[in-house]
PDB file of N, CA and C in Angstrom:
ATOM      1  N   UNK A   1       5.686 -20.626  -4.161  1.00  0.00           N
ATOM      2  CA  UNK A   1       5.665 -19.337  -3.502  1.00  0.00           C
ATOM      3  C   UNK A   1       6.950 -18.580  -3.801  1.00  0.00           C
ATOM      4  N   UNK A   2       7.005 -17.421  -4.031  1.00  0.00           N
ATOM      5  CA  UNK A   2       8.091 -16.171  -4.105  1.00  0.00           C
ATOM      6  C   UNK A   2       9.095 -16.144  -2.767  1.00  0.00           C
ATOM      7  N   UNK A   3       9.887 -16.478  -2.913  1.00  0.00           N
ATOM      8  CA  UNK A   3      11.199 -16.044  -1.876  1.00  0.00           C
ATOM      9  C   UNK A   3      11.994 -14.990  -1.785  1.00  0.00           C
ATOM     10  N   UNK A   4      10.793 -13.895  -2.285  1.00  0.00           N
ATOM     11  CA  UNK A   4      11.879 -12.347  -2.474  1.00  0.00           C
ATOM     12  C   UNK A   4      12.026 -12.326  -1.094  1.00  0.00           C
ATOM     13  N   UNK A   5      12.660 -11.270  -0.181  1.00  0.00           N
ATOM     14  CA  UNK A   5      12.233 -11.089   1.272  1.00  0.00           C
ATOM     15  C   UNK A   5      11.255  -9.868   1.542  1.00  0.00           C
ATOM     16  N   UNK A   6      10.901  -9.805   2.672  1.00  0.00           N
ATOM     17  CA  UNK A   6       9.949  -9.087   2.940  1.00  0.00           C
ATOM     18  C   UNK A   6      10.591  -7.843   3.715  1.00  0.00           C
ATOM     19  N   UNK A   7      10.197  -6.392   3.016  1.00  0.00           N
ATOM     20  CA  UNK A   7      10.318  -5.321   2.896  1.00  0.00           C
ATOM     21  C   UNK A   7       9.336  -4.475   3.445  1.00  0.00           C
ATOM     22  N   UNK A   8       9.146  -3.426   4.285  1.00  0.00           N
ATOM     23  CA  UNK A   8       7.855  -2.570   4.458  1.00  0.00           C
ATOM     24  C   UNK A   8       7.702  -1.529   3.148  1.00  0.00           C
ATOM     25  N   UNK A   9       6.530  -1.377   2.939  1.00  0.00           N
ATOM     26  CA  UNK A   9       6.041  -1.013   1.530  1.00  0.00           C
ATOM     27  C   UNK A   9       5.724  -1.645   0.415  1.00  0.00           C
ATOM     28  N   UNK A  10       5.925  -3.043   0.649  1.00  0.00           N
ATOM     29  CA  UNK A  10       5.871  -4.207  -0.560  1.00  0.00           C
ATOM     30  C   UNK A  10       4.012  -4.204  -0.248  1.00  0.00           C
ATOM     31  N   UNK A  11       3.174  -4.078  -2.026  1.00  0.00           N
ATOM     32  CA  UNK A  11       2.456  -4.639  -2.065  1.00  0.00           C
ATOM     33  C   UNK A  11       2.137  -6.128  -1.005  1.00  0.00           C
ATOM     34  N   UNK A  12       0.810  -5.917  -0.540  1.00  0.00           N
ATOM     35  CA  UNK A  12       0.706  -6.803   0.456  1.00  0.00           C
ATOM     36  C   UNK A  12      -0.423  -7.864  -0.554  1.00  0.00           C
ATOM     37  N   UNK A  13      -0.140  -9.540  -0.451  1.00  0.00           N
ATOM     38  CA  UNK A  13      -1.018 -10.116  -1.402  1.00  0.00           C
ATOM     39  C   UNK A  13      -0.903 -11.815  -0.819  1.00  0.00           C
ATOM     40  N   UNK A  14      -1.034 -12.473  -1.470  1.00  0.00           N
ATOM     41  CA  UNK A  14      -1.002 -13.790  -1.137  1.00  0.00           C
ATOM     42  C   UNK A  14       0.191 -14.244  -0.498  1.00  0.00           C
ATOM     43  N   UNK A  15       1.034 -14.293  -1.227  1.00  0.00           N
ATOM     44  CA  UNK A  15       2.007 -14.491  -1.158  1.00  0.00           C
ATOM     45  C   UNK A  15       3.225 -13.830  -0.274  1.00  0.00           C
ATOM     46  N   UNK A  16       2.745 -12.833   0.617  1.00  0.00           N
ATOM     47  CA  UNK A  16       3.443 -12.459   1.357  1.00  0.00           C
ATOM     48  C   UNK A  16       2.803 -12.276   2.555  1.00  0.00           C
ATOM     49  N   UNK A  17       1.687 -12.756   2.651  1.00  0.00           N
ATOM     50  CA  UNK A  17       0.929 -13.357   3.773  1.00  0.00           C
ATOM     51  C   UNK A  17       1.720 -15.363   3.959  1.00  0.00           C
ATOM     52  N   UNK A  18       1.811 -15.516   2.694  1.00  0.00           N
ATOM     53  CA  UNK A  18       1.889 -17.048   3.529  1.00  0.00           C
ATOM     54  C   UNK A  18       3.915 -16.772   3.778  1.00  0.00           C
ATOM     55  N   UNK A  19       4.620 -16.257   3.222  1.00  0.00           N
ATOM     56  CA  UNK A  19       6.149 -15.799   3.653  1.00  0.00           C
ATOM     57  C   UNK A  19       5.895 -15.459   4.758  1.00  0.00           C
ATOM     58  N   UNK A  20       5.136 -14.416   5.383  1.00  0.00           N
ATOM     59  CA  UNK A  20       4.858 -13.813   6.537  1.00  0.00           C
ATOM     60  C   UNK A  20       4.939 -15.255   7.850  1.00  0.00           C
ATOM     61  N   UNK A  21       3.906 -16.102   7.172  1.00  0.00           N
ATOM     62  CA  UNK A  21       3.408 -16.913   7.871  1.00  0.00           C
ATOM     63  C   UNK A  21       4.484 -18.084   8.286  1.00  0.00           C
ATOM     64  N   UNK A  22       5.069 -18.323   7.301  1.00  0.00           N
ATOM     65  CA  UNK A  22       6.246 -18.933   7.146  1.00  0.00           C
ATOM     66  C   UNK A  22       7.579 -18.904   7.969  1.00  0.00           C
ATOM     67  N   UNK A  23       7.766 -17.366   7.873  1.00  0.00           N
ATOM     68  CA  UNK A  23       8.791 -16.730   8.581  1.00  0.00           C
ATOM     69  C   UNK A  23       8.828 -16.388  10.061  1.00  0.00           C
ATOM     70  N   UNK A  24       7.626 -15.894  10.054  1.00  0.00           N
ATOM     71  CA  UNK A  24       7.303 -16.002  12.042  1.00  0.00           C
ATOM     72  C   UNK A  24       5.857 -17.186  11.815  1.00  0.00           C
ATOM     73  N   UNK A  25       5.909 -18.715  12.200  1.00  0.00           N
ATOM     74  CA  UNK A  25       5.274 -19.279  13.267  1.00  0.00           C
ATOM     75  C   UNK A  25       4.120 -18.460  14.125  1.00  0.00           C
ATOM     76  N   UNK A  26       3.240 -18.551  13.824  1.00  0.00           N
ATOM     77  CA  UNK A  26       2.066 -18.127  15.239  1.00  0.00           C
ATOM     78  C   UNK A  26       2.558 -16.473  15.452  1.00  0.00           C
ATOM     79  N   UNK A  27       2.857 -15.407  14.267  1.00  0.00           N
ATOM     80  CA  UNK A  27       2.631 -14.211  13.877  1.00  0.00           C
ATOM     81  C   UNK A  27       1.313 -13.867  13.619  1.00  0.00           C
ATOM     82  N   UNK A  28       1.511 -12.242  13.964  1.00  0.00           N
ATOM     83  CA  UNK A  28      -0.221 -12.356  13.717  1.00  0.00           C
ATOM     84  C   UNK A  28      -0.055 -10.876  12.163  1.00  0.00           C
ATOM     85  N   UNK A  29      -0.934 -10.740  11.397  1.00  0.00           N
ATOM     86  CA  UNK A  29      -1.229  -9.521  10.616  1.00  0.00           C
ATOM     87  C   UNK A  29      -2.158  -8.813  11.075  1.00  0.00           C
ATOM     88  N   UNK A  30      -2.127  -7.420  11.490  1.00  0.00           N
ATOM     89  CA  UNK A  30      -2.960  -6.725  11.836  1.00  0.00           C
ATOM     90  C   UNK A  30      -3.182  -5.747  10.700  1.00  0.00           C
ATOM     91  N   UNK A  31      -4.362  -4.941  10.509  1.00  0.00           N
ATOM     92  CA  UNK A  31      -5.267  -3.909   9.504  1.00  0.00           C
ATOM     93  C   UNK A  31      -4.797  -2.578  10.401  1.00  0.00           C
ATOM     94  N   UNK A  32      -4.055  -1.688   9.434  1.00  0.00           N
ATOM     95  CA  UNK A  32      -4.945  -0.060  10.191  1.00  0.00           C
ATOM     96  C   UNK A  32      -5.149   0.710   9.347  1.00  0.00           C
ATOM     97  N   UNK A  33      -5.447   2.080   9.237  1.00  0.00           N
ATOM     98  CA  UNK A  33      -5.444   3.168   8.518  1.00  0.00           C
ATOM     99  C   UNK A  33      -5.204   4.556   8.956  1.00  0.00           C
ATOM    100  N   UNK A  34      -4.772   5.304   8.118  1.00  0.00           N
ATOM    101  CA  UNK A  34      -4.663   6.540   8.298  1.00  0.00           C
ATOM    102  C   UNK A  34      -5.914   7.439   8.682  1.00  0.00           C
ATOM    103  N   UNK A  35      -5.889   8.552   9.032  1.00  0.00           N
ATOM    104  CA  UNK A  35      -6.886   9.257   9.775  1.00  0.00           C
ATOM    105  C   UNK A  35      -6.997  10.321   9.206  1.00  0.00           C
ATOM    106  N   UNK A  36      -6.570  10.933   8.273  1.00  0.00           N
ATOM    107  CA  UNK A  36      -6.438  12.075   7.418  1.00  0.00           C
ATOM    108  C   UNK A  36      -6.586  12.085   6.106  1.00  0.00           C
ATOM    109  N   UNK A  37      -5.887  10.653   5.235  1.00  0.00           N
ATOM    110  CA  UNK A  37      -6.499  11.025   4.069  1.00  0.00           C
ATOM    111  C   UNK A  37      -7.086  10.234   3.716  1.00  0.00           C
ATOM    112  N   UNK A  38      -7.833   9.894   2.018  1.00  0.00           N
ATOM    113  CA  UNK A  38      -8.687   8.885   1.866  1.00  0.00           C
ATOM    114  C   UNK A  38      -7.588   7.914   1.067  1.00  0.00           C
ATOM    115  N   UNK A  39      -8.193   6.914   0.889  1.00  0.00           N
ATOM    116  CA  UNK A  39      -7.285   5.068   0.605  1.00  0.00           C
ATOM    117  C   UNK A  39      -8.078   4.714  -0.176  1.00  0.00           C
ATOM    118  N   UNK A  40      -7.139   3.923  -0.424  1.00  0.00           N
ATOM    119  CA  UNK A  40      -7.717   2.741  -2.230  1.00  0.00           C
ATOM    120  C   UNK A  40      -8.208   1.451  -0.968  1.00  0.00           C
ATOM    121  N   UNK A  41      -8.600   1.128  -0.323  1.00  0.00           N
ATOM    122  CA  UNK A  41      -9.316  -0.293   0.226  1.00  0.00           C
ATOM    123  C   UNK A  41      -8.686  -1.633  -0.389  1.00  0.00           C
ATOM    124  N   UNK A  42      -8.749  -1.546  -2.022  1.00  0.00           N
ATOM    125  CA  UNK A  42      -8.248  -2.881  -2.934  1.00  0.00           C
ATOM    126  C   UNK A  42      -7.041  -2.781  -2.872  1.00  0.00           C
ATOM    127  N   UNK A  43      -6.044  -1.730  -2.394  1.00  0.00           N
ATOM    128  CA  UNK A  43      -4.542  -1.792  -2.557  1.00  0.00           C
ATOM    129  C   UNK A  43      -3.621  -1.449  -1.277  1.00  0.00           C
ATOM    130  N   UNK A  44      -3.303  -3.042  -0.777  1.00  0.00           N
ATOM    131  CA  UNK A  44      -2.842  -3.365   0.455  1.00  0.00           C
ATOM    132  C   UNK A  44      -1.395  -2.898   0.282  1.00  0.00           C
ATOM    133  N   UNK A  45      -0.693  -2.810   1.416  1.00  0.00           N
ATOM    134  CA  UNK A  45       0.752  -2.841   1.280  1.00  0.00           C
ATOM    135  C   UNK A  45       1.003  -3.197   2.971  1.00  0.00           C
ATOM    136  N   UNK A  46       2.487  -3.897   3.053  1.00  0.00           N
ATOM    137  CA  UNK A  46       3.351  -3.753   4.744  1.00  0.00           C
ATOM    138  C   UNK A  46       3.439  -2.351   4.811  1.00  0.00           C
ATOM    139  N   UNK A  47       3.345  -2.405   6.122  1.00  0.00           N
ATOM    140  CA  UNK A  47       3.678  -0.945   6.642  1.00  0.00           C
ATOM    141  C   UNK A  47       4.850  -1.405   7.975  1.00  0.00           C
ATOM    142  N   UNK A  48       4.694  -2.741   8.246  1.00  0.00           N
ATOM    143  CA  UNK A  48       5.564  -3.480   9.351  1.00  0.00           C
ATOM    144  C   UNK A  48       5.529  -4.610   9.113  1.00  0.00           C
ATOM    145  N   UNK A  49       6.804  -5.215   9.116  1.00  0.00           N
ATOM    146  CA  UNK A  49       7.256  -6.745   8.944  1.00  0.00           C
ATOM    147  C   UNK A  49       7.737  -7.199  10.117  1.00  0.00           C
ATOM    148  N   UNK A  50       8.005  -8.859  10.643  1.00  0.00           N
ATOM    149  CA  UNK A  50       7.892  -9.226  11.734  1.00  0.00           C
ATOM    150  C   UNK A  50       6.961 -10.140  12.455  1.00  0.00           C
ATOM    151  N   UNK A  51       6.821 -10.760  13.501  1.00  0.00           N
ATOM    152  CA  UNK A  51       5.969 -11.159  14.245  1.00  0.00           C
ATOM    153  C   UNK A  51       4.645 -10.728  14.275  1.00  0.00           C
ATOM    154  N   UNK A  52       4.849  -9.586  14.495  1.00  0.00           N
ATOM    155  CA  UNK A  52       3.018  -8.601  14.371  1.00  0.00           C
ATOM    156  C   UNK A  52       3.434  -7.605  13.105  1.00  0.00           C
ATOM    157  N   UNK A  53       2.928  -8.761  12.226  1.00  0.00           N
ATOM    158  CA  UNK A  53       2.810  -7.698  10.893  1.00  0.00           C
ATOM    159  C   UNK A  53       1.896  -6.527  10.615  1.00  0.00           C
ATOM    160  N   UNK A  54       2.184  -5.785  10.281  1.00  0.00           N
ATOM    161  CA  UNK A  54       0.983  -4.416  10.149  1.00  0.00           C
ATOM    162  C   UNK A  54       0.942  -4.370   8.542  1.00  0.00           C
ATOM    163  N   UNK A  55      -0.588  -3.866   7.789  1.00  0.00           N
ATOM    164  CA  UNK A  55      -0.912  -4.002   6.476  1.00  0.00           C
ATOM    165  C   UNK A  55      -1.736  -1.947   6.663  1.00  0.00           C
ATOM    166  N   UNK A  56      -1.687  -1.278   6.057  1.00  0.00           N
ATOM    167  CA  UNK A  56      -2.710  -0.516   5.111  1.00  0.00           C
ATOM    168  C   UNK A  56      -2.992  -0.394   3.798  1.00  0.00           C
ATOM    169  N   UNK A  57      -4.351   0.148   3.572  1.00  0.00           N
ATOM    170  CA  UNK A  57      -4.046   0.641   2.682  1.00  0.00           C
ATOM    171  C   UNK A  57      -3.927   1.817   2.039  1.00  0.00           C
ATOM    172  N   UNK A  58      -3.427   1.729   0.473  1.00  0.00           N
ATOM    173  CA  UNK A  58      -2.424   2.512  -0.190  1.00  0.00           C
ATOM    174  C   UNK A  58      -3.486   4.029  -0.018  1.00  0.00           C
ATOM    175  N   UNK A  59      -2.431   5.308  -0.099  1.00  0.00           N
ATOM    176  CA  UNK A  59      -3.328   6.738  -0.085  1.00  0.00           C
ATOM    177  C   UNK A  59      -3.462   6.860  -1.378  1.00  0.00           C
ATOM    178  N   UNK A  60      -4.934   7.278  -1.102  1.00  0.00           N
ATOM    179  CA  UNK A  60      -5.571   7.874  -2.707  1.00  0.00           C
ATOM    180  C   UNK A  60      -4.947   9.218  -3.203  1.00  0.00           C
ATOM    181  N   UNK A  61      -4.559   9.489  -4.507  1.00  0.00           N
ATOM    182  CA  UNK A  61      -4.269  10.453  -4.892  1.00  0.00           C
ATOM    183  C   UNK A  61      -4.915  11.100  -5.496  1.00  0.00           C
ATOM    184  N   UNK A  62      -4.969  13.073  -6.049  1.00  0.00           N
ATOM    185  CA  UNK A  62      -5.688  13.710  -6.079  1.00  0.00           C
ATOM    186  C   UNK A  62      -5.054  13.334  -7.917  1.00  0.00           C
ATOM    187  N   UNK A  63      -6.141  13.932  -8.827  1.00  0.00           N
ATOM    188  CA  UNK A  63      -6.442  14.432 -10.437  1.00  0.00           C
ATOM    189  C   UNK A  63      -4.698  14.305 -10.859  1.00  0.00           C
ATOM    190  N   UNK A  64      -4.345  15.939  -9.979  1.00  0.00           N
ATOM    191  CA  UNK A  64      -2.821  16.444 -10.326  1.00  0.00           C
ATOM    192  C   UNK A  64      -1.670  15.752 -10.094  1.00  0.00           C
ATOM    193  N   UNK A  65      -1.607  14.854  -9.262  1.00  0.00           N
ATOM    194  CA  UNK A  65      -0.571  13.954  -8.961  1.00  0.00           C
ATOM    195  C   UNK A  65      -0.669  13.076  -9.994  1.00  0.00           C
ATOM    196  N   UNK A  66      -1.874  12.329  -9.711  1.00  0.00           N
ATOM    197  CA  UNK A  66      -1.648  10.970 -11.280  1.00  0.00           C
ATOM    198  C   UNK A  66      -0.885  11.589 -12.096  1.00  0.00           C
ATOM    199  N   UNK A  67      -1.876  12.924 -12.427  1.00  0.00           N
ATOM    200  CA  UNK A  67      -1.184  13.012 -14.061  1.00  0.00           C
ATOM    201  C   UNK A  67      -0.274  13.579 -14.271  1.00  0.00           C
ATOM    202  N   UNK A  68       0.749  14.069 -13.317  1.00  0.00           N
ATOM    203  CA  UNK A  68       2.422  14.019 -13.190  1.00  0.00           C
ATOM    204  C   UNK A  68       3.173  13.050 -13.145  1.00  0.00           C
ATOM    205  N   UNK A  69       2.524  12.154 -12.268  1.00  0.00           N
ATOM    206  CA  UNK A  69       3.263  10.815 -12.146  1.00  0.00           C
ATOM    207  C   UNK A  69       3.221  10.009 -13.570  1.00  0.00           C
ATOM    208  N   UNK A  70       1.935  10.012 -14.085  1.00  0.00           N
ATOM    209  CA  UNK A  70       1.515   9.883 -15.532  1.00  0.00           C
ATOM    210  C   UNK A  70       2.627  10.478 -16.751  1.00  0.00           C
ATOM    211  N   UNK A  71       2.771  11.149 -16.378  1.00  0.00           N
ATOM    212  CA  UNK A  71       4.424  12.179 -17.709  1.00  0.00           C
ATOM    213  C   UNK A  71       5.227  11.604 -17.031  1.00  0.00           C
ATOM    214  N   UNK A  72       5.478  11.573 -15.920  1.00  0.00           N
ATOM    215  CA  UNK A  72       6.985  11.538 -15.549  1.00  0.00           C
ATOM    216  C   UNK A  72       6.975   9.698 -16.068  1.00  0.00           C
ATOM    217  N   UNK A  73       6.173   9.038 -15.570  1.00  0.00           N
ATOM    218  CA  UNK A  73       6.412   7.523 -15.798  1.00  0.00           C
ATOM    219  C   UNK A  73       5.671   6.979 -16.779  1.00  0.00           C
ATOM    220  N   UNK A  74       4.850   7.785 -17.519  1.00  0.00           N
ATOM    221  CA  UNK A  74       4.561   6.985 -18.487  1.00  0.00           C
ATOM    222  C   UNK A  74       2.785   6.035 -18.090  1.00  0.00           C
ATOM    223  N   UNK A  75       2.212   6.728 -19.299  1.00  0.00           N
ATOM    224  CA  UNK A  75       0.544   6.430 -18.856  1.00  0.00           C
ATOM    225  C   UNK A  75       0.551   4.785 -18.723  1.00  0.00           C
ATOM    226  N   UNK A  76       1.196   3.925 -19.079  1.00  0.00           N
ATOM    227  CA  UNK A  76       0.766   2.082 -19.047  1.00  0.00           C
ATOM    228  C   UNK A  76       0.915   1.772 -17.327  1.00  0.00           C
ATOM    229  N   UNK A  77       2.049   2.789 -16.631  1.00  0.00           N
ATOM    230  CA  UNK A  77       2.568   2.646 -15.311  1.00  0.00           C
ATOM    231  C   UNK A  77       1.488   2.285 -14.071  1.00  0.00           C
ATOM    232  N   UNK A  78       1.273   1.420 -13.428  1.00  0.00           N
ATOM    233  CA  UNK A  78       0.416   1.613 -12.244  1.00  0.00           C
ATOM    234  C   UNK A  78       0.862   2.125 -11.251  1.00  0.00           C
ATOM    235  N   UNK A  79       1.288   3.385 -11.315  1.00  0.00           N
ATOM    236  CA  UNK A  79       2.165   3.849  -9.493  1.00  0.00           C
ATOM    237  C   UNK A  79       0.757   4.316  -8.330  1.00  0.00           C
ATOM    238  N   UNK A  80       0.172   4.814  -9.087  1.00  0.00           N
ATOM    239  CA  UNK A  80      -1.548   5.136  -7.847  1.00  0.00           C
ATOM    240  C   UNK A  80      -2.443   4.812  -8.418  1.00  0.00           C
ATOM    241  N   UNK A  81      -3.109   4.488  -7.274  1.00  0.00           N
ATOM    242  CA  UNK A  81      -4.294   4.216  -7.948  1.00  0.00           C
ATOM    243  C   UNK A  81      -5.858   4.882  -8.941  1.00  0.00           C
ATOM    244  N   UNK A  82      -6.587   4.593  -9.045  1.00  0.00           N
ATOM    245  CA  UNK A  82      -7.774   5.101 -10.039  1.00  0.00           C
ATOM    246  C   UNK A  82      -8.698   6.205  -9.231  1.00  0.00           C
ATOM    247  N   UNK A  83      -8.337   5.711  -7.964  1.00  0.00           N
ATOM    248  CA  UNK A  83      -9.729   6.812  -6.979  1.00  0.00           C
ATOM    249  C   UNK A  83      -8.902   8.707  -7.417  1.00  0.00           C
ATOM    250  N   UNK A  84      -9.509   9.486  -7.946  1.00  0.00           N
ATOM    251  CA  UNK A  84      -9.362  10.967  -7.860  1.00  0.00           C
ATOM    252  C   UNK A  84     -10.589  11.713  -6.790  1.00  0.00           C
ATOM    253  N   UNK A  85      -9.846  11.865  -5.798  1.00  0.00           N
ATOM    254  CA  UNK A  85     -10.316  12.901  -4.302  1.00  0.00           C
ATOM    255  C   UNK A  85      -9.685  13.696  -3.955  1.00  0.00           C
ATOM    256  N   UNK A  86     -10.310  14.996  -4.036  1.00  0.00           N
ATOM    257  CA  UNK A  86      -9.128  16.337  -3.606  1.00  0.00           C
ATOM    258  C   UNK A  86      -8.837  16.252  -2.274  1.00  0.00           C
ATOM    259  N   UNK A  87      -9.443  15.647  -1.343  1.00  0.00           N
ATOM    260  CA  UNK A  87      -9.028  15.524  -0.130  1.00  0.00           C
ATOM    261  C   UNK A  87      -7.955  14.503   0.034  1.00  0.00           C
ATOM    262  N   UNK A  88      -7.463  13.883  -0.992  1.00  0.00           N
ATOM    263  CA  UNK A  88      -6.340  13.114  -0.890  1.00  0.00           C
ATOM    264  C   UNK A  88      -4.787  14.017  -1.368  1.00  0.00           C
ATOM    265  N   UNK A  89      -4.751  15.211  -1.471  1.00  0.00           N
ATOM    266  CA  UNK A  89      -4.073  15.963  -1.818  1.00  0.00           C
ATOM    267  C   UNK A  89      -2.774  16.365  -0.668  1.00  0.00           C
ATOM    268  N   UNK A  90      -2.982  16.119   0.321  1.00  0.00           N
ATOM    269  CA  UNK A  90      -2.747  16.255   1.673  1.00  0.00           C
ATOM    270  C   UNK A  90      -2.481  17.927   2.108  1.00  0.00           C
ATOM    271  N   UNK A  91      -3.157  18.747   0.964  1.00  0.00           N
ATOM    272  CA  UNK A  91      -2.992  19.933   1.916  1.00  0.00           C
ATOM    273  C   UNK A  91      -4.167  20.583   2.930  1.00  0.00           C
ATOM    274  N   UNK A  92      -3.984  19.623   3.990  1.00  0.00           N
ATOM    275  CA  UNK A  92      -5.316  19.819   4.400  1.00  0.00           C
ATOM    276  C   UNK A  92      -4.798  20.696   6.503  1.00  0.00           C
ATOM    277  N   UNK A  93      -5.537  21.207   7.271  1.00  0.00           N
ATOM    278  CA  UNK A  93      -5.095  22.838   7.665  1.00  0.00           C
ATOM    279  C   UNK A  93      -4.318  21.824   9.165  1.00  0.00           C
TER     280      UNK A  93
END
């Protein structure tokens, strides 16, 4: 197992479920989500570390973002994910 430490925003995956588990004894992980925009489901992350760990998942991004993030970092990069939804844009009223 990985002994990086645990950070909020770290990809959430095997391995930082059993650190989790490791680190707090009889901790629990809880699920939530946001209420406004839409999410990748397959791409977990901490949002809270600790005893009562908290997990979501990652916000979907719209067309125009990828493909800025895409120039700026370079198309091989995984920074967001594959879902394109304009309602993930967050300019919403």
């Amino acid at each position: 197992m990985s002994e990086k430490a645990l950070f909020e925003g770290m990809p959430f995956d095997e391995n930082v479920r059993l650190k989790l588990a490791e680190t707090f004894p009889g901790g629990t992980v809880s699920g939530t989500r946001g209420r406004h925009y839409a999410l990748e489901e397959e791409f977990l992350y901490l949002v809270r570390s600790g005893p009562q760990a908290v997990i979501m998942p990652r916000m979907a991004y719209g067309s125009d973002v990828t493909a800025a993030l895409a120039e700026r970092y370079g198309e091989g990069k995984q920074i967001v994910g594959k879902t394109e939804l304009s309602q993930a844009r967050g300019d919403h009223p």
